[in-house]
Every structure is written in structure tokens, then in C-alpha cells.
Protein backbone atom coordinates (compact mmCIF):
# COMPACT_ATOMS: atom_id res chain seq x y z
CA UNK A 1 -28.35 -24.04 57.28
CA UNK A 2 -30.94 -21.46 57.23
CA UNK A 3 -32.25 -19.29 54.37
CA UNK A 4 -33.08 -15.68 54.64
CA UNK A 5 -36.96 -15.62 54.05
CA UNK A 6 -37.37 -17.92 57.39
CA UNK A 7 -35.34 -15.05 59.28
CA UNK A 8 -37.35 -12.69 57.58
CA UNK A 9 -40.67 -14.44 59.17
CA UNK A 10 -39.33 -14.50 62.42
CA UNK A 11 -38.54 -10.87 62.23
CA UNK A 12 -41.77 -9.56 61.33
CA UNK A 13 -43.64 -12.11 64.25
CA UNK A 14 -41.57 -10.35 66.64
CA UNK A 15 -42.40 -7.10 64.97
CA UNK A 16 -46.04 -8.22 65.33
CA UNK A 17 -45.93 -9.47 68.75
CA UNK A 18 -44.27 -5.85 70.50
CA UNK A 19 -46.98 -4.37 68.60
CA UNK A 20 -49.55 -6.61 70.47
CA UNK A 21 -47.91 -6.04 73.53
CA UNK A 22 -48.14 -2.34 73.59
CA UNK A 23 -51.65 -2.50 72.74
CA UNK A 24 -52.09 -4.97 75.60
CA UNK A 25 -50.46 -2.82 77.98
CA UNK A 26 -52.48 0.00 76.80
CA UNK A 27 -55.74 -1.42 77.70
CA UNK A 28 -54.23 -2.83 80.99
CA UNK A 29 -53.54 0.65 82.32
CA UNK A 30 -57.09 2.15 81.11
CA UNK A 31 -58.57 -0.35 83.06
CA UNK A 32 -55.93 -0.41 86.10
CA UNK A 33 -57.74 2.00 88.88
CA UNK A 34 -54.22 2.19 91.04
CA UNK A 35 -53.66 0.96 94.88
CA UNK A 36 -55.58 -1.36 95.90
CA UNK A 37 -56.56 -2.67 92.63
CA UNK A 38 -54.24 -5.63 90.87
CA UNK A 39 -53.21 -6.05 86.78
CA UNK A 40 -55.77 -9.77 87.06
CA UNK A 41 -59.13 -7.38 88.03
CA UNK A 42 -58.27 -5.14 85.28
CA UNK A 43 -57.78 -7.90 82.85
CA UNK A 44 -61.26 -8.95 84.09
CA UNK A 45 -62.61 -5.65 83.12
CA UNK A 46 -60.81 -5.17 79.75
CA UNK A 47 -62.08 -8.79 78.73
CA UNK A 48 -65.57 -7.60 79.48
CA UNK A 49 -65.38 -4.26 78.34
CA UNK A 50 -63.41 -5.08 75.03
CA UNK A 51 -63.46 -8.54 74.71
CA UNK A 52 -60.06 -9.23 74.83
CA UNK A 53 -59.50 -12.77 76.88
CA UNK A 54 -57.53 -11.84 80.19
CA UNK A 55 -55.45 -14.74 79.91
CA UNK A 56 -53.96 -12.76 76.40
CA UNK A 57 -53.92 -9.62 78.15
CA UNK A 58 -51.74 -11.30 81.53
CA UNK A 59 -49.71 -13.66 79.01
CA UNK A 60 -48.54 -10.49 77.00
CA UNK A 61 -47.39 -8.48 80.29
CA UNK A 62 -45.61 -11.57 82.06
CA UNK A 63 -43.81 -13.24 79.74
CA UNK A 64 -41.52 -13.08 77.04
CA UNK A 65 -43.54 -13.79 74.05
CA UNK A 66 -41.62 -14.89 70.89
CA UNK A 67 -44.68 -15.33 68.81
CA UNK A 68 -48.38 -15.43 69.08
CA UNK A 69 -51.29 -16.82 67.42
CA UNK A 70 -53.39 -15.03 65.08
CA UNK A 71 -56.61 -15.35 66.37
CA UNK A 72 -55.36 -13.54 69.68
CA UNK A 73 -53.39 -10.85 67.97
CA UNK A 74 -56.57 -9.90 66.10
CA UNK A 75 -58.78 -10.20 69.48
CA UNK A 76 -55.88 -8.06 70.64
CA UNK A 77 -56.34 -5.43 67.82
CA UNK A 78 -59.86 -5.43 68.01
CA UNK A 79 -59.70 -4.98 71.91
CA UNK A 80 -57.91 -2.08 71.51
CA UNK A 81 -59.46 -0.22 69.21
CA UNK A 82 -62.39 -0.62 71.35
CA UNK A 83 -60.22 0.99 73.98
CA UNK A 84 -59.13 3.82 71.63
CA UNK A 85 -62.70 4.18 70.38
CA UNK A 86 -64.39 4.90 73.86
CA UNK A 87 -61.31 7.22 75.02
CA UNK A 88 -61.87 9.63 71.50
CA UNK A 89 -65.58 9.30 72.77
CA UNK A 90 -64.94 10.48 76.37
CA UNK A 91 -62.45 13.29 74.51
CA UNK A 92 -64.92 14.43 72.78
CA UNK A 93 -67.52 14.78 75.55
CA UNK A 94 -65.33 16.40 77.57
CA UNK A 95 -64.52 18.79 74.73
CA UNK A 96 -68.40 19.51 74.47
CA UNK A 97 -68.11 20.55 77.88
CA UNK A 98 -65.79 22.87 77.62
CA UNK A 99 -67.66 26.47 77.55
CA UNK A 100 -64.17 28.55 77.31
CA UNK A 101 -62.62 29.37 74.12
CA UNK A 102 -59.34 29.35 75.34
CA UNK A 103 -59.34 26.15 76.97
CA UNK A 104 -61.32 25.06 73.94
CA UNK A 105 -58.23 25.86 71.93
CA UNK A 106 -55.63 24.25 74.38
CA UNK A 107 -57.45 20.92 74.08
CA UNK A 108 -57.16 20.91 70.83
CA UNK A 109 -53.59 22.13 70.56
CA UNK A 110 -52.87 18.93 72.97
CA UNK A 111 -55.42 16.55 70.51
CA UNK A 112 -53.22 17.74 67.96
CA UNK A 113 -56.62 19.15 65.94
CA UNK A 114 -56.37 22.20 64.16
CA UNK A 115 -57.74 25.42 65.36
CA UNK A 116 -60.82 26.38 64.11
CA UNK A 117 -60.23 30.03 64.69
């Protein structure tokens, strides 16, 4: 029959593979500008912005994916913390922006940062 270190593989791929997907989705709605706009022309953009391959990025919202090669679970990863990278940036410009103290505080209250008071 089967042994238990084959359904222990298969287990963490799936693991591996929702993780991938959430990231996916992730980048697919950052770059998604709403009506009028479809999922393919912000796959587009995320593969040029991130350099995640659209075809990844429409695979892993379509279909049921049972596993996944490594190469685009790491072009996944790396996508996305692209996409995490330039939203902290735009964060913390906006923060910079931000002239009063008490709105100063709320954003950082909703950043989960401490207070620097």
C-alpha cells in the first residue's frame, strides 16, 4: 500500500501550494484597478512589475492546483515580496506625510508599530 512519509510529502505540497496561492492572489488584487479592468491585464502588470510570469499568477487563481513546481513557487515568493516591499514603501511615505500627531498615532496603531510617545 502506501507508507506514511509519501502522505507526509503530499501534505506539505499542498501546504506549500495554498501558501502560493494566497500570495498570488495578493499581488492580483494590488494590481487589479476594478471595473473595467480584467484579472489577465493585471497579471500583465504584476509580471512586469514583480516578475512573476502571468501564466503562474492566472494558473494559481483558476484552477485547482495539487502541486507546483519549484521554480514557480520561488518566482511566486519573490514576486510577492516585491509586492509587500513597495506597499511598506508607499506606507511609509504616506506616513511622512502625515503632519498630525494624532493621525500620526492612528496609523501606527493600525501598522501595528508602537507608539513613540
Amino acid at each position: 500500500m502506501g507508507d506514511k512519509s509519501s502522505v507526509r510529502e503530499i501534505k506539505m505540497s499542498v501546504a506549500y501550494v495554498r501558501e502560493a496561492k494566497g500570495m498570488a492572489e495578493f499581488m492580483l488584487r494590488l494590481e487589479f484597478r476594478g471595473p473595467g479592468d480584467t484579472i489577465e491585464a493585471a497579471a500583465s502588470r504584476a509580471q512586469n512589475k514583480y516578475g512573476t510570469p502571468a501564466s503562474v499568477l492566472l494558473r494559481m487563481r483558476n484552477r485547482v492546483v495539487n502541486d507546483m513546481l519549484l521554480s514557480n513557487f520561488m518566482a511566486i515568493a519573490t514576486g510577492y515580496i516585491k509586492a509587500t516591499e513597495r506597499v511598506e514603501k508607499a506606507y511609509a511615505h504616506e506616513k511622512s506625510l502625515a503632519v498630525n500627531p494624532t493621525i500620526l498615532r492612528l496609523a501606527n496603531i493600525v501598522a501595528g508599530e508602537e507608539s513613540e510617545t
